[in-house]
C-alpha atoms as a PDB file:
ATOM      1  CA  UNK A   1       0.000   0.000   0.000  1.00  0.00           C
ATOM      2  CA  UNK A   2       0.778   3.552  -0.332  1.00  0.00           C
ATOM      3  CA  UNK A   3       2.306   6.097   2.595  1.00  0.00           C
ATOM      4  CA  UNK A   4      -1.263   7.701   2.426  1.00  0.00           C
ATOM      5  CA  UNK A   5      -3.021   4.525   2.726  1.00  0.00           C
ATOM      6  CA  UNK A   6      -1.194   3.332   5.978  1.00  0.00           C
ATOM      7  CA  UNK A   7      -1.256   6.691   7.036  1.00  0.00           C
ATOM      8  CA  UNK A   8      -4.621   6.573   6.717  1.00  0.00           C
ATOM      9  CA  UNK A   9      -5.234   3.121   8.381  1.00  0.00           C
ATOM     10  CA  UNK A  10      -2.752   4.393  11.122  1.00  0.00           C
ATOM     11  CA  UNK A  11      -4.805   7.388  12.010  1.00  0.00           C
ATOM     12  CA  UNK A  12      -7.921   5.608  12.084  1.00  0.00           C
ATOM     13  CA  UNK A  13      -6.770   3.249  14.877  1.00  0.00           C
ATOM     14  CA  UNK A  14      -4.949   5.506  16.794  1.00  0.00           C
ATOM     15  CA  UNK A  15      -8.681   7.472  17.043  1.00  0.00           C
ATOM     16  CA  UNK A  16     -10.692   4.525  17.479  1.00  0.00           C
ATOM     17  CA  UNK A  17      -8.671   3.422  20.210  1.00  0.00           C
ATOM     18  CA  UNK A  18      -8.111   7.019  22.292  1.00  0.00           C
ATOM     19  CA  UNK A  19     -10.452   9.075  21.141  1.00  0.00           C
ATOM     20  CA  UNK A  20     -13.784   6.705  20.448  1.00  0.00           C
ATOM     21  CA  UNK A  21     -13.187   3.977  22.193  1.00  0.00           C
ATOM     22  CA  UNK A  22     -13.129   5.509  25.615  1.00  0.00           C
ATOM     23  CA  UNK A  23     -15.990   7.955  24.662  1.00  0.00           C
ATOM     24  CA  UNK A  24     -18.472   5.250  24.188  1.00  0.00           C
ATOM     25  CA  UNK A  25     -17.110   2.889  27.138  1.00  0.00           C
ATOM     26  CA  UNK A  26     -17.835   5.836  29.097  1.00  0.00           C
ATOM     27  CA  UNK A  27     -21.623   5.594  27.928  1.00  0.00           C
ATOM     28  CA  UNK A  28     -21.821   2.023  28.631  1.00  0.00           C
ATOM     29  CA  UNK A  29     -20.833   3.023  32.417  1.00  0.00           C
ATOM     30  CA  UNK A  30     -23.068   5.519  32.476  1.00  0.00           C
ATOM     31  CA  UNK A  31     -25.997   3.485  30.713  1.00  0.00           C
ATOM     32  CA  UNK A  32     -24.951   0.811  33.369  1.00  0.00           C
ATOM     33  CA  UNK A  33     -25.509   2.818  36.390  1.00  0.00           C
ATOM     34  CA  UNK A  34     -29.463   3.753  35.616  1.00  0.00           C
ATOM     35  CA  UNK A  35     -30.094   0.225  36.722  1.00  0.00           C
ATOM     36  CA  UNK A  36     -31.248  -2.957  35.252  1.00  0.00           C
ATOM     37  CA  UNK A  37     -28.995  -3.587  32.513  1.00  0.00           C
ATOM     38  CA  UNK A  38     -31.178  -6.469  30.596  1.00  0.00           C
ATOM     39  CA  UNK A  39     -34.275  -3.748  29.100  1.00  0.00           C
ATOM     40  CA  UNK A  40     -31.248  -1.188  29.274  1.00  0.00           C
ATOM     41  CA  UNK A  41     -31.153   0.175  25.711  1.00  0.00           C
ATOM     42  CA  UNK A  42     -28.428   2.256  25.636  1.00  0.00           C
ATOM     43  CA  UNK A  43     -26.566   0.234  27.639  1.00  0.00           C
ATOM     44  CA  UNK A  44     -27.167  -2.531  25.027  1.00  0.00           C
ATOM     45  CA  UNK A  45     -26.412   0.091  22.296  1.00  0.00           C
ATOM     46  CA  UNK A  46     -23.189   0.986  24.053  1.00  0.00           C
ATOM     47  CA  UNK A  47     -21.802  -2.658  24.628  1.00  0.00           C
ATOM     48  CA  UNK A  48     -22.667  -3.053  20.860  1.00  0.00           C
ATOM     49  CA  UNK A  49     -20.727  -0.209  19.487  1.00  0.00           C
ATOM     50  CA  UNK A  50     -17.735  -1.531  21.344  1.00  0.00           C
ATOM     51  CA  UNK A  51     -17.662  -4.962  20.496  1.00  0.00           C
ATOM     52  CA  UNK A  52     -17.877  -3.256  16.829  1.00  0.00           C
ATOM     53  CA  UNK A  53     -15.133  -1.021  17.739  1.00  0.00           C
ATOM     54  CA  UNK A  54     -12.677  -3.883  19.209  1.00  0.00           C
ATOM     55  CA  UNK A  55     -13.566  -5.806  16.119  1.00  0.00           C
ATOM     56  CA  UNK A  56     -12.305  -3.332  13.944  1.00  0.00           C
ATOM     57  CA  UNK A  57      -9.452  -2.104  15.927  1.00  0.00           C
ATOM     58  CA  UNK A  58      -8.287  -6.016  15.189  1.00  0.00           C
ATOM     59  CA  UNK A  59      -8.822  -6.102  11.237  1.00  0.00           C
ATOM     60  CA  UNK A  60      -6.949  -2.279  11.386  1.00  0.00           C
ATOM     61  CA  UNK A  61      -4.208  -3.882  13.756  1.00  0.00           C
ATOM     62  CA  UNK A  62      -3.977  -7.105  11.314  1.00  0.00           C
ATOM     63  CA  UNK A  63      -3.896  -4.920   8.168  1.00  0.00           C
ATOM     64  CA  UNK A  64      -1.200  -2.059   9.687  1.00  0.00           C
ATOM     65  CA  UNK A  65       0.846  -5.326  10.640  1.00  0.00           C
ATOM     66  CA  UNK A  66       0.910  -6.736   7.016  1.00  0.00           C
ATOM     67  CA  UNK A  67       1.240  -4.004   5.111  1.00  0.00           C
ATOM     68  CA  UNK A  68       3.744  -3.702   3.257  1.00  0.00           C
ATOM     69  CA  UNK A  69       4.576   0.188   2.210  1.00  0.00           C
ATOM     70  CA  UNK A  70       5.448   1.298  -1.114  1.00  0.00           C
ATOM     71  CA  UNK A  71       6.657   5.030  -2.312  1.00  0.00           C
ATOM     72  CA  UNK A  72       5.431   5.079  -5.904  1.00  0.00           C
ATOM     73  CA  UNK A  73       7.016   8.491  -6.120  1.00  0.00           C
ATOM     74  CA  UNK A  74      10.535   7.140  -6.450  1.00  0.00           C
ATOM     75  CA  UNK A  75       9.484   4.783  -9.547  1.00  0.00           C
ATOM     76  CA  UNK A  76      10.348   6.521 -12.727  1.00  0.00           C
ATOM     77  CA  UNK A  77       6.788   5.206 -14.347  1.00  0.00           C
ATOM     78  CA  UNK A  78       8.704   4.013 -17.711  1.00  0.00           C
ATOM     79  CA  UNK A  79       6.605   1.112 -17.314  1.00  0.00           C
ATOM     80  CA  UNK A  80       3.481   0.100 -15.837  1.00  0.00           C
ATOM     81  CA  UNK A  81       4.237  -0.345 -12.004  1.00  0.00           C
ATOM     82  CA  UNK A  82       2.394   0.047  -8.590  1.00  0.00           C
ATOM     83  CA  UNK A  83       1.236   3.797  -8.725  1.00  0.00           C
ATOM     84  CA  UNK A  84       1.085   4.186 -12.299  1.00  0.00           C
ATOM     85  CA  UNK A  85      -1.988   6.203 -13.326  1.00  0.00           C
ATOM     86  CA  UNK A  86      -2.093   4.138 -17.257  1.00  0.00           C
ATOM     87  CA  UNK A  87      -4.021   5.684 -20.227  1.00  0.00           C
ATOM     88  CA  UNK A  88      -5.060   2.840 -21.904  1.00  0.00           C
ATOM     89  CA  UNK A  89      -6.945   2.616 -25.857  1.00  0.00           C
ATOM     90  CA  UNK A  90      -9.712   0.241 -25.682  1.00  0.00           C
ATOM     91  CA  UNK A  91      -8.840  -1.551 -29.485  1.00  0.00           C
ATOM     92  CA  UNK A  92     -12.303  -2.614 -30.264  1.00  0.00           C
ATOM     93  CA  UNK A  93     -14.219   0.274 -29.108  1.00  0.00           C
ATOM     94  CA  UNK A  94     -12.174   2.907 -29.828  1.00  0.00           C
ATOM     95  CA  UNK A  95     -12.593   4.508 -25.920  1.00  0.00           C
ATOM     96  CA  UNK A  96      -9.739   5.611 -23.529  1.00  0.00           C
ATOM     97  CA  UNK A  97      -9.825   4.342 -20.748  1.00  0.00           C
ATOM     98  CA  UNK A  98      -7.701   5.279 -17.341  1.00  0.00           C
ATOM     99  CA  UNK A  99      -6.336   3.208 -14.202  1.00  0.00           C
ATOM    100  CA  UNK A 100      -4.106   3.902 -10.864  1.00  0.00           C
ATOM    101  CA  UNK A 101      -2.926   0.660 -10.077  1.00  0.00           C
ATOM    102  CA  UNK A 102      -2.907   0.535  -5.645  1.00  0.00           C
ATOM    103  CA  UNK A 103      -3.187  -1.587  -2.927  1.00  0.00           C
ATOM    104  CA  UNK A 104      -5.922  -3.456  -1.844  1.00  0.00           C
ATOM    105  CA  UNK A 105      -7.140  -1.360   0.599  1.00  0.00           C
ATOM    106  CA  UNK A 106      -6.749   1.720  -1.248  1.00  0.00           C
ATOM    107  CA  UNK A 107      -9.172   0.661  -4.177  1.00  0.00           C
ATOM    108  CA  UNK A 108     -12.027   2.672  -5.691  1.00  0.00           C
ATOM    109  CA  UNK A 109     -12.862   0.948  -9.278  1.00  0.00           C
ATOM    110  CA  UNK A 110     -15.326   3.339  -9.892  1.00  0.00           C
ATOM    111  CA  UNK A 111     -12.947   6.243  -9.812  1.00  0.00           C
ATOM    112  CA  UNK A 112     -10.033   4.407 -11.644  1.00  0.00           C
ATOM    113  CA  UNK A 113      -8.440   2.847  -8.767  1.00  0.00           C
ATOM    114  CA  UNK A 114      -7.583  -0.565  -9.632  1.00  0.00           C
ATOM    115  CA  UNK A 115      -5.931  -3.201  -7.041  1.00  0.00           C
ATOM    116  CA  UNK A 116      -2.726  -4.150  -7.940  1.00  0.00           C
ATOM    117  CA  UNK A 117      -3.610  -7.854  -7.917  1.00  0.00           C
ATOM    118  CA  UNK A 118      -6.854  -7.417 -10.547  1.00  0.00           C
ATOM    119  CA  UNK A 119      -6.438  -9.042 -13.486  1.00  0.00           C
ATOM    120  CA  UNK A 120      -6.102  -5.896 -15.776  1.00  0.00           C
ATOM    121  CA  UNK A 121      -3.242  -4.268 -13.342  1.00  0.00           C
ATOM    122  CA  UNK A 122      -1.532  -8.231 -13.155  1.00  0.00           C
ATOM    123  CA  UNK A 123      -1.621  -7.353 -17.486  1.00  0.00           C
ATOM    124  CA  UNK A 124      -0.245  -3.946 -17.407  1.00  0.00           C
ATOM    125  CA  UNK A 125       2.592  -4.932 -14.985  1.00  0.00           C
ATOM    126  CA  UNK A 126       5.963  -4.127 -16.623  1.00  0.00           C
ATOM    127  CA  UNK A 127       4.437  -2.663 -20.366  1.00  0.00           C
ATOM    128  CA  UNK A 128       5.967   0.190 -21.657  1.00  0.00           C
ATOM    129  CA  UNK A 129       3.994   3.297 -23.843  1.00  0.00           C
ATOM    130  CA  UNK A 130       3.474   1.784 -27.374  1.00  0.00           C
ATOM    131  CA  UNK A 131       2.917  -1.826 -25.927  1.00  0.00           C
ATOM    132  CA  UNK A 132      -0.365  -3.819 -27.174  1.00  0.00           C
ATOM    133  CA  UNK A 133      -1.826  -6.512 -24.577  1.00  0.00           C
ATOM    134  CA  UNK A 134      -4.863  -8.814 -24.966  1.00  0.00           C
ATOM    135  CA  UNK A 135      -6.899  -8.982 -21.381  1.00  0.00           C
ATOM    136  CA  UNK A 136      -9.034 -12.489 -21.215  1.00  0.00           C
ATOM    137  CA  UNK A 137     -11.693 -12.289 -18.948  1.00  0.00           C
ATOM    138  CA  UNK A 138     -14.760 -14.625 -18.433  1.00  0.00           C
ATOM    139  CA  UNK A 139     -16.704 -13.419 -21.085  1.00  0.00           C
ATOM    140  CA  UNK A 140     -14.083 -12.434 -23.902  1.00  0.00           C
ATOM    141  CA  UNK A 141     -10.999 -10.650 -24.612  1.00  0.00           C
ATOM    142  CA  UNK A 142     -10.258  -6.927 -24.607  1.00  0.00           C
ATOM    143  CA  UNK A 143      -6.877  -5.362 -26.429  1.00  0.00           C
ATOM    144  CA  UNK A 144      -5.703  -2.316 -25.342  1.00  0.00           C
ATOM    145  CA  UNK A 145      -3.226   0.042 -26.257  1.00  0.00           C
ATOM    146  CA  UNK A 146      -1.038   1.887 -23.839  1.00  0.00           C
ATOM    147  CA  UNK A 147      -0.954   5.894 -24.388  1.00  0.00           C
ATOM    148  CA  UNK A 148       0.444   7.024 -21.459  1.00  0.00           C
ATOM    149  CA  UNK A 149       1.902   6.013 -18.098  1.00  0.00           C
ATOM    150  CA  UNK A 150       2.537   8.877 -14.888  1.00  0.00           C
ATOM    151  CA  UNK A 151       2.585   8.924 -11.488  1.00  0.00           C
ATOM    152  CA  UNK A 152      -0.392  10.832  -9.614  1.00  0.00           C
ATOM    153  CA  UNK A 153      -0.517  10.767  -5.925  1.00  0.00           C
ATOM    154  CA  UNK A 154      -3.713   8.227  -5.067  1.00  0.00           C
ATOM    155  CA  UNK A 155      -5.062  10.726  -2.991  1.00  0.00           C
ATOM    156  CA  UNK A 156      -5.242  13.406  -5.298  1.00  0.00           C
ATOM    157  CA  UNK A 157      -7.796  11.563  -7.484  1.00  0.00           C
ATOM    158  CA  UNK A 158      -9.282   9.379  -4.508  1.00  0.00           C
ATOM    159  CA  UNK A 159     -13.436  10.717  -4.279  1.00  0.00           C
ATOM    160  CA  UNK A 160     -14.053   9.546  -0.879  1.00  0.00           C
ATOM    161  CA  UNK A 161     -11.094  10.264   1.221  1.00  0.00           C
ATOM    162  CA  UNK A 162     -11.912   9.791   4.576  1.00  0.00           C
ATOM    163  CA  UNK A 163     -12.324  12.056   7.927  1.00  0.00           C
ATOM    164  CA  UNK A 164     -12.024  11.383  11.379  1.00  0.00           C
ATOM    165  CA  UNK A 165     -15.883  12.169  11.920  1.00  0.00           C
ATOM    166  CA  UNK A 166     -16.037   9.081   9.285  1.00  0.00           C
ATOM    167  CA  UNK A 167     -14.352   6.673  11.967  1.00  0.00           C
ATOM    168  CA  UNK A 168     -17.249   7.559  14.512  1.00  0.00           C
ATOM    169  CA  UNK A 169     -20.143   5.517  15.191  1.00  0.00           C
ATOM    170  CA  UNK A 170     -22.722   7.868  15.936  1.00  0.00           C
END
């Protein structure tokens, strides 16, 4: 993954466990002490957010433990490589067509952001400017062209870049 992205995954932990974590265990004490604890609501409401919050401090922990971090900024983007933003030509229709190629985590296909592992990014992998590939999927083949390879920070062209008010669980 990217700097950004464990950045990213980094910052979320750090304020689900300090920040959130406590906040809402505080409500569960509070919930706790207006008495019988099994028609409780909130109390119920406030044990649940925290079991969700311990479950994903563990897949954050997992993920920020595997990562492995990759500067695409010191690639020179020649040829197809993680981080290259690729302008491809779609042979058969005639369409261009654009892809970032990022980590798992990191993906947005909608927007262009491609895992590095999908079958179209595992076809670009090492092609130069020029270069002609055929991509077989399940229902046919596509040929593309390549027209242009860059680097682009992911987070410059990332639509739904994330905020700690999106970590809470209000």
């Amino acid at each position: 993954m990217s700097i950004e992205g464990y950045d990213l995954l980094t910052q979320e932990f750090k304020y689900l466990l300090e920040v959130e974590k406590p906040k809402v265990a505080s409500e569960k004490l509070v919930a706790a002490a207006q008495g019988d604890r099994s028609e409780n609501a909130d109390y119920h409401a406030a044990k649940e957010k925290l079991r969700f919050i311990d479950k994903r401090l563990f897949y954050l922990n997992s993920m920020i433990a595997k990562s492995q971090i990759v500067d695409p900024s010191i690639y020179s983007h020649v040829k197809v490589c993680f981080g290259s933003s690729v302008k491809l030509l779609n042979i058969e229709s005639d369409e261009e067509e654009s892809y970032t190629l990022c980590g798992v985590l990191e993906t947005e296909p909608e927007n262009g952001l491609i895992s590095i592992h999908s079958p179209i990014a595992k076809a670009l992998l090492g092609k130069s400017v020029g270069d002609e590939f055929v991509l077989r999927l399940p229902n046919g083949k596509k040929e593309y062209e390549i027209l242009e390879i860059k680097y682009e920070n992911i987070f410059s062209l990332k639509k739904n870049i994330r905020t700690k008010a999106d970590f809470s669980f209000h």
